[in-house]
C-alpha atoms as a PDB file:
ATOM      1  CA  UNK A   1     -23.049  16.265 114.623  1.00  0.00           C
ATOM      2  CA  UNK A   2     -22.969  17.729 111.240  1.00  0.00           C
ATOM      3  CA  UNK A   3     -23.531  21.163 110.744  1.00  0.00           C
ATOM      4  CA  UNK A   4     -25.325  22.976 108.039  1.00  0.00           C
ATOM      5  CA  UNK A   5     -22.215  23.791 105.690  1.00  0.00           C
ATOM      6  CA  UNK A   6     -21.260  20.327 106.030  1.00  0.00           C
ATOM      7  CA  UNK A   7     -25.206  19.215 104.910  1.00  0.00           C
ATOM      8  CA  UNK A   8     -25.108  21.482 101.614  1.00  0.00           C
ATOM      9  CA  UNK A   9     -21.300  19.923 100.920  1.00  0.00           C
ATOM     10  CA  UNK A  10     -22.543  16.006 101.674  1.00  0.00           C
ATOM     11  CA  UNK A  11     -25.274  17.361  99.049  1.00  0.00           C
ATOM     12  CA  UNK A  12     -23.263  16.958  95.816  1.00  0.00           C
ATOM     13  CA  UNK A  13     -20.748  14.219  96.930  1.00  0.00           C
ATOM     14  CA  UNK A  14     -20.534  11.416  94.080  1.00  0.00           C
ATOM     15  CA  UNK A  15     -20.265   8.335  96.434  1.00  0.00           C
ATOM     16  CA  UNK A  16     -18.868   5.288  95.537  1.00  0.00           C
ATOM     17  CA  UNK A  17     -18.924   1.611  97.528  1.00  0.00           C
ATOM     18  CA  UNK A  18     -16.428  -0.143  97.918  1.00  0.00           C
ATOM     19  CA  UNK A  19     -16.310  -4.390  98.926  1.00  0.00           C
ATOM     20  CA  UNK A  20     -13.979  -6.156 101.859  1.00  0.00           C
ATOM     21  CA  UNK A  21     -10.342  -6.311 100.719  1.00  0.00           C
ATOM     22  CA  UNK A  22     -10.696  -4.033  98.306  1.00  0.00           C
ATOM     23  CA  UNK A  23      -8.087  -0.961  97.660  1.00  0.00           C
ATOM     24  CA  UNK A  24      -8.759   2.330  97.780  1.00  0.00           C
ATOM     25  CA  UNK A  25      -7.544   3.990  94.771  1.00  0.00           C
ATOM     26  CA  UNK A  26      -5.836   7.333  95.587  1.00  0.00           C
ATOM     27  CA  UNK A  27      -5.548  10.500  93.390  1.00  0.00           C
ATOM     28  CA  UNK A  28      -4.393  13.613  94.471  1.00  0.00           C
ATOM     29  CA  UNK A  29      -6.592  15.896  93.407  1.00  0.00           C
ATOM     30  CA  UNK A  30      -8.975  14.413  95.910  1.00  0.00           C
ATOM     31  CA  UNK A  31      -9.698  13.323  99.289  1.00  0.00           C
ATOM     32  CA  UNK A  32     -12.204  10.498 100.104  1.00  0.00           C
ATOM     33  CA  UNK A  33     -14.767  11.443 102.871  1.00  0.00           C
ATOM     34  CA  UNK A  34     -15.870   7.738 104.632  1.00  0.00           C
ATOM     35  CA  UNK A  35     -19.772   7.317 104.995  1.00  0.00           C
ATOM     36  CA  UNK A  36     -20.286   3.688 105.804  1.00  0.00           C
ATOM     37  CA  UNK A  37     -17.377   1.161 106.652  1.00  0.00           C
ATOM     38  CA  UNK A  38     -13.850   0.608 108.247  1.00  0.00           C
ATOM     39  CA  UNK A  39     -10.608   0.547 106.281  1.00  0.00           C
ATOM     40  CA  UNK A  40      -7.090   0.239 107.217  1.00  0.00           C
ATOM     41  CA  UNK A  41      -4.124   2.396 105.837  1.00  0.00           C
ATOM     42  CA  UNK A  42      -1.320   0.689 105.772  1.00  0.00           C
ATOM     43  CA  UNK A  43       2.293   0.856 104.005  1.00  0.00           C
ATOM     44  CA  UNK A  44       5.511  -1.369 104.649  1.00  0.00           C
ATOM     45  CA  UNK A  45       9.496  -0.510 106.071  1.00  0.00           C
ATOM     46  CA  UNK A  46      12.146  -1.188 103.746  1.00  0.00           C
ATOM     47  CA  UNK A  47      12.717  -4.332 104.977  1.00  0.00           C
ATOM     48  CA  UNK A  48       9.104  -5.425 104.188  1.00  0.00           C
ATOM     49  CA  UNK A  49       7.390  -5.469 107.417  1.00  0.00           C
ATOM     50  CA  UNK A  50       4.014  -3.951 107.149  1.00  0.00           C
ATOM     51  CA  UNK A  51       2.943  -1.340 109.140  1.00  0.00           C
ATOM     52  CA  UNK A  52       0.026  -0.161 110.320  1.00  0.00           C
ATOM     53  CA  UNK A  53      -0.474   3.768 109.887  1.00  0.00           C
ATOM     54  CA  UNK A  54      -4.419   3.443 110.982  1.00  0.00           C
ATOM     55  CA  UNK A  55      -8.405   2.303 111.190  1.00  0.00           C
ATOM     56  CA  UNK A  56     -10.753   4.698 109.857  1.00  0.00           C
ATOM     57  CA  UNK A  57     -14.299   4.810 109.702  1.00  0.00           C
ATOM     58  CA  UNK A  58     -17.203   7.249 109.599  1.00  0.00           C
ATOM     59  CA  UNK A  59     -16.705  10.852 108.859  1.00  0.00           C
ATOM     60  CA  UNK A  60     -12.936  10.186 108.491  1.00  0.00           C
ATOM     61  CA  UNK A  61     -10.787  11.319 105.121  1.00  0.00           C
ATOM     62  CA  UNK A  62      -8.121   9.276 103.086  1.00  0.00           C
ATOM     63  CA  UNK A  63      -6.196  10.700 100.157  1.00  0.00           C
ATOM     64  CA  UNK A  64      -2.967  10.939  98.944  1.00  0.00           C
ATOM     65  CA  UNK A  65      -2.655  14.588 100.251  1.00  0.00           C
ATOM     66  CA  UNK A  66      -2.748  13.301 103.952  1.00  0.00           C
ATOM     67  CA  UNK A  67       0.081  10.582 103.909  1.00  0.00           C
ATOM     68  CA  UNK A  68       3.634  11.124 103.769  1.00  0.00           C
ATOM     69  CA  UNK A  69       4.922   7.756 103.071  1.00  0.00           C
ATOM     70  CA  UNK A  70       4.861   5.212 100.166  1.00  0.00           C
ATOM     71  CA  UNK A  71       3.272   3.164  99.581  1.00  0.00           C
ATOM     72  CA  UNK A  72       0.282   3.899 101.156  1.00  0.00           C
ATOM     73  CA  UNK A  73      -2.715   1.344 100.873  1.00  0.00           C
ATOM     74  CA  UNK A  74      -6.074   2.059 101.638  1.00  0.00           C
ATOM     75  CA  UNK A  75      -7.900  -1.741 102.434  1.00  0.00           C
ATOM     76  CA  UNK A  76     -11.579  -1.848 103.232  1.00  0.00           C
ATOM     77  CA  UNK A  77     -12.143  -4.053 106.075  1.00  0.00           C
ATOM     78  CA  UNK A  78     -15.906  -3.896 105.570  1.00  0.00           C
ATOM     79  CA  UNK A  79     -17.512  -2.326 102.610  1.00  0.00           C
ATOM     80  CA  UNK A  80     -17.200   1.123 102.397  1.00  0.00           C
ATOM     81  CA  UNK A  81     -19.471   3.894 100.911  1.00  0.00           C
ATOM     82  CA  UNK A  82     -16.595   6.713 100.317  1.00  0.00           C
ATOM     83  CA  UNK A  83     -17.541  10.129  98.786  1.00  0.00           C
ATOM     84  CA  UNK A  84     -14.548  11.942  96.535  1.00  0.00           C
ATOM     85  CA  UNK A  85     -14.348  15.910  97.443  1.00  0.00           C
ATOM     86  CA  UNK A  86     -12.121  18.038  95.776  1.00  0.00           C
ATOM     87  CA  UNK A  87      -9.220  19.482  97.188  1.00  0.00           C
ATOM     88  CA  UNK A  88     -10.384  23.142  96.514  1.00  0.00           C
ATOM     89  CA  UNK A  89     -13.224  22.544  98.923  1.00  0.00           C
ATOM     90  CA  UNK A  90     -11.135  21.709 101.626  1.00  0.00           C
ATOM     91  CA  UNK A  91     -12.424  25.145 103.343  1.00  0.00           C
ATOM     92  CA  UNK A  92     -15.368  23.510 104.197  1.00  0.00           C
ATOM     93  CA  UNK A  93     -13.903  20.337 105.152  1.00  0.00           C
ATOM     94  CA  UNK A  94     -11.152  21.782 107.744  1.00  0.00           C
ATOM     95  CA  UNK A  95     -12.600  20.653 111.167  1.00  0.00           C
ATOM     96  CA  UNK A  96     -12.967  17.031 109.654  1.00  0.00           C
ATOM     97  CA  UNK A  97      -9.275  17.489 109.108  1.00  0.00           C
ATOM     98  CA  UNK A  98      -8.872  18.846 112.091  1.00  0.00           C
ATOM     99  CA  UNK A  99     -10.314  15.705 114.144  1.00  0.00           C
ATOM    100  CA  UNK A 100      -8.477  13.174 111.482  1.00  0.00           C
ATOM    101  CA  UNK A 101      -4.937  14.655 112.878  1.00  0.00           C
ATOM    102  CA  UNK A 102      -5.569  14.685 116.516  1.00  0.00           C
ATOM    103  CA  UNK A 103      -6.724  10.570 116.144  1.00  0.00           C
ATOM    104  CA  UNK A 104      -3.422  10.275 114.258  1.00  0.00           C
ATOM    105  CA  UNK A 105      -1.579  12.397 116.883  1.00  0.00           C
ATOM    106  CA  UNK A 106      -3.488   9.934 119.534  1.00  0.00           C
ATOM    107  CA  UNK A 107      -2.022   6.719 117.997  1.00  0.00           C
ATOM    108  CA  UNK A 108       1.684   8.237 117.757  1.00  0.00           C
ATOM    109  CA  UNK A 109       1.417   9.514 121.131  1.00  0.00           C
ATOM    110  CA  UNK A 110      -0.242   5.473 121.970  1.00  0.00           C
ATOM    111  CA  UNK A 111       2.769   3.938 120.198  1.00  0.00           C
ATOM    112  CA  UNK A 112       5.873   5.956 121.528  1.00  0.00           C
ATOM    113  CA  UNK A 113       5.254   3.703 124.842  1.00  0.00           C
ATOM    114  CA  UNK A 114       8.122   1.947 125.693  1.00  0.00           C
ATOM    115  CA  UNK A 115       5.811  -0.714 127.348  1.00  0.00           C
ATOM    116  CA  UNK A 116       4.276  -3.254 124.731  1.00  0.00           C
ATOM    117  CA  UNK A 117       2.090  -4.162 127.350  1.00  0.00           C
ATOM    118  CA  UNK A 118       0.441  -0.477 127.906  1.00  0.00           C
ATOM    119  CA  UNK A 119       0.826   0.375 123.997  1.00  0.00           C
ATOM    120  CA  UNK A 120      -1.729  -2.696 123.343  1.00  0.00           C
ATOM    121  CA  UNK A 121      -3.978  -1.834 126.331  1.00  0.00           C
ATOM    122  CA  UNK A 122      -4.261   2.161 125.566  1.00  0.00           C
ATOM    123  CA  UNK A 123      -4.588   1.424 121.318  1.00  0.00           C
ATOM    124  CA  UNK A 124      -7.307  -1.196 122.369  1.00  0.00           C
ATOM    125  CA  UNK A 125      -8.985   1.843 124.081  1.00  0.00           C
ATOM    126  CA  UNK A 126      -8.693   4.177 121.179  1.00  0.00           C
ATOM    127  CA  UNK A 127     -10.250   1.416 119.078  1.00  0.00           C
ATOM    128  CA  UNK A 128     -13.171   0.720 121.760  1.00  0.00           C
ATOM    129  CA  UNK A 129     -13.672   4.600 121.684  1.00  0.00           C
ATOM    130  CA  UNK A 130     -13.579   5.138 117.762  1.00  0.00           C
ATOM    131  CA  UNK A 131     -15.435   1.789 116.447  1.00  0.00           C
ATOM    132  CA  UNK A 132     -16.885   0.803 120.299  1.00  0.00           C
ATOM    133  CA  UNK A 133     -20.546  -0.508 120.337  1.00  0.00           C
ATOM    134  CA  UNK A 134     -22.008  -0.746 123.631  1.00  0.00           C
ATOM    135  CA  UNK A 135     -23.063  -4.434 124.671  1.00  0.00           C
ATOM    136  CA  UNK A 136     -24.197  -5.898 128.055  1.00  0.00           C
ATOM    137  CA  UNK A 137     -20.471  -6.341 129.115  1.00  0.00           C
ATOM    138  CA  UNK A 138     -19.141  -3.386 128.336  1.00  0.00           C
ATOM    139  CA  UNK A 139     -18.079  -1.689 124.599  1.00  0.00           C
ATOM    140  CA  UNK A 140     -17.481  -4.221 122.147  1.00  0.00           C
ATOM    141  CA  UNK A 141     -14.583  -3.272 119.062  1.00  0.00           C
ATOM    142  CA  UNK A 142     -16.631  -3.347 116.052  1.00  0.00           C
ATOM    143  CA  UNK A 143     -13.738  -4.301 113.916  1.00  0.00           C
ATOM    144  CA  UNK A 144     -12.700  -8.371 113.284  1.00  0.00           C
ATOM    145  CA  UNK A 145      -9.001  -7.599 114.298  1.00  0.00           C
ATOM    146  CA  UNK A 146      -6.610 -11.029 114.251  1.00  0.00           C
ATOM    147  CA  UNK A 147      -3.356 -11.020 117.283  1.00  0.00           C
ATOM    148  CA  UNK A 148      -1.557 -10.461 113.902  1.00  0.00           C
ATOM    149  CA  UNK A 149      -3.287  -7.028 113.079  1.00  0.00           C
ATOM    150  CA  UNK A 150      -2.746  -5.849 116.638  1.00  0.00           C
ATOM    151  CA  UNK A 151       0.603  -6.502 116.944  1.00  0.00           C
ATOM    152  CA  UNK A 152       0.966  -4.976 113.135  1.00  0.00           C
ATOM    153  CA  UNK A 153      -0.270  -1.638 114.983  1.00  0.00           C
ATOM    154  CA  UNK A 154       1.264  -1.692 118.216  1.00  0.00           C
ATOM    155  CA  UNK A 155       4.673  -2.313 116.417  1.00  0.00           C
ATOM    156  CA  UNK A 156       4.996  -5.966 118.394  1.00  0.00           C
ATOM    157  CA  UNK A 157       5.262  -9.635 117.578  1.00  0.00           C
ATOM    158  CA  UNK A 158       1.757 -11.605 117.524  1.00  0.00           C
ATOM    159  CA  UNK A 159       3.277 -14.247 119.969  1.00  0.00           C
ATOM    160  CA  UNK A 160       3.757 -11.440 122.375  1.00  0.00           C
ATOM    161  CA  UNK A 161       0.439  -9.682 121.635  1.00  0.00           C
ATOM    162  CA  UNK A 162      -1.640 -13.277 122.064  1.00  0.00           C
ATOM    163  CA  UNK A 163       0.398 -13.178 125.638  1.00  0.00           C
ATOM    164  CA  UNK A 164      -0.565  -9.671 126.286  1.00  0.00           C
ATOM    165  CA  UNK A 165      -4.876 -10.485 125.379  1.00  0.00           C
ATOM    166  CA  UNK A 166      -4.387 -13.443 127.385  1.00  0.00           C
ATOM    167  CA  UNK A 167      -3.026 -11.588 130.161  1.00  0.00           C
ATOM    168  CA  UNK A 168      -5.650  -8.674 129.769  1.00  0.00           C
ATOM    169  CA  UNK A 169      -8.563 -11.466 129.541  1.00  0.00           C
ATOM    170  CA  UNK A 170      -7.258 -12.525 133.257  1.00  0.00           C
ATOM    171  CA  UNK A 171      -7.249  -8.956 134.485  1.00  0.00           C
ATOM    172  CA  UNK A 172     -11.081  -8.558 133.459  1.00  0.00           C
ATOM    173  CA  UNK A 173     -10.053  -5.688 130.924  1.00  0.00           C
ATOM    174  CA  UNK A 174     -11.583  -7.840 128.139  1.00  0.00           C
ATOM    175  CA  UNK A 175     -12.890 -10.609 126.747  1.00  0.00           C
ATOM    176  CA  UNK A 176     -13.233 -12.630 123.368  1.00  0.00           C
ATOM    177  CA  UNK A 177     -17.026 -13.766 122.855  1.00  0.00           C
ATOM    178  CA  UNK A 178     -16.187 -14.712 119.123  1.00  0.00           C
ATOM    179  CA  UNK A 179     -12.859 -15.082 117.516  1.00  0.00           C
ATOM    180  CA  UNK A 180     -10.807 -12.050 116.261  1.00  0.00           C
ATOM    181  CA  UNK A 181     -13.915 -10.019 118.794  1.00  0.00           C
ATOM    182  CA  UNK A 182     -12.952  -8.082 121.924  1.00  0.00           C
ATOM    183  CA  UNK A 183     -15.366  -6.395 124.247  1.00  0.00           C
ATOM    184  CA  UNK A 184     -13.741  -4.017 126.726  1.00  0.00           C
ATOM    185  CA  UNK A 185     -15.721  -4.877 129.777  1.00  0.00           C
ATOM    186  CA  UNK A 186     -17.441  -2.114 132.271  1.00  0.00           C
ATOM    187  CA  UNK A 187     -15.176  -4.017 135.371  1.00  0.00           C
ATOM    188  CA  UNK A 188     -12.622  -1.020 136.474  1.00  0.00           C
ATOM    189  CA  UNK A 189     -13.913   1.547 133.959  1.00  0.00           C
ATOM    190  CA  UNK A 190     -11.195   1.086 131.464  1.00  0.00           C
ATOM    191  CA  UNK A 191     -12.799   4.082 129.549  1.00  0.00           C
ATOM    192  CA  UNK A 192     -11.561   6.532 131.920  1.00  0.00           C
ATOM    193  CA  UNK A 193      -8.565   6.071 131.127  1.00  0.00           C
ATOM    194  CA  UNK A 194      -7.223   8.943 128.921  1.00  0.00           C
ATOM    195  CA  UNK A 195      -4.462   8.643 126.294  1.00  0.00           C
ATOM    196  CA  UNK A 196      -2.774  12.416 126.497  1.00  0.00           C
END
């Protein structure tokens, strides 16, 4: 829940919206605060393989004060209504910050399984319980993510990813009602599960 302070700063945000596949543009004087809308930060290894830094959503900041590596890209996966705030009222925006680098903490500490199997289960989790929507069967991802895009983030191949789903779809973990859709379903209480 918001509090007050962050009601009066929310007050005199100039917003901005943003369509699907567009970029971000990033200035460093200024952090975007995310009202509406999912984007994906993502940048690629010197060999050109992209990777997958993270999926943000509501209440979540990008800028290029946050990222260490370049290039960063900021693609909206959805459109996006993003507010700018200035760096020099990051005072009032430190417990958004905060949150932001425990999630990122959360996927590093996801991703430095050894197991591809268990690093695709446990960031499928993280997704359910950052962009989840709760549906008869359980908590459905509201993100369209392709076997590409997952294995992108879990730092796999999609051939082995597609074998992983398929696997997890037999285990009753998940299932696909629509393409590039996964519901994690209630069977086992996969939400229990906790990632540190």
């Amino acid at each position: 829940m918001i509090d007050t302070l962050q009601e009066n700063l929310w007050d005199y945000i100039e917003y901005q919206t943003f369509q699907p596949n567009e970029l971000i543009s990033l200035e460093a004087n200024f952090y975007w605060l995310l009202q509406q809308g999912k984007v994906k930060c993502s940048t690629w290894t010197q060999e050109g393989n992209p990777v997958t830094l993270g999926y943000w959503g509501f209440n979540d900041l990008i800028g290029m004060s946050l990222p260490l590596v370049h290039p960063y890209h900021v693609k909206c996966l959805t459109e996006v209504k993003a507010g700018r705030i200035p760096l020099e009222e990051t005072g009032k925006i430190t417990r958004l910050i905060q949150r932001q680098v425990q999630q990122t903490e959360e996927i590093l500490y996801i991703l430095r399984s050894e197991n591809t199997y268990n690093r695709l289960r446990q960031i499928l989790i993280w997704l359910a319980q950052k962009f989840g929507r709760e549906v008869a069967l359980g908590k459905s991802i509201d993100l369209r993510l392709t076997h590409q895009d997952l294995a992108d983030l879990v730092g796999s191949t999609r051939v082995t990813v597609t074998k992983f789903i398929n696997q997890l779809e037999q285990e009753n973990f998940l299932t696909r009602p629509r393409r590039n859709t996964f519901v994690l379903l209630n069977t086992g209480n996969p939400y229990s599960d906790k990632i540190g």
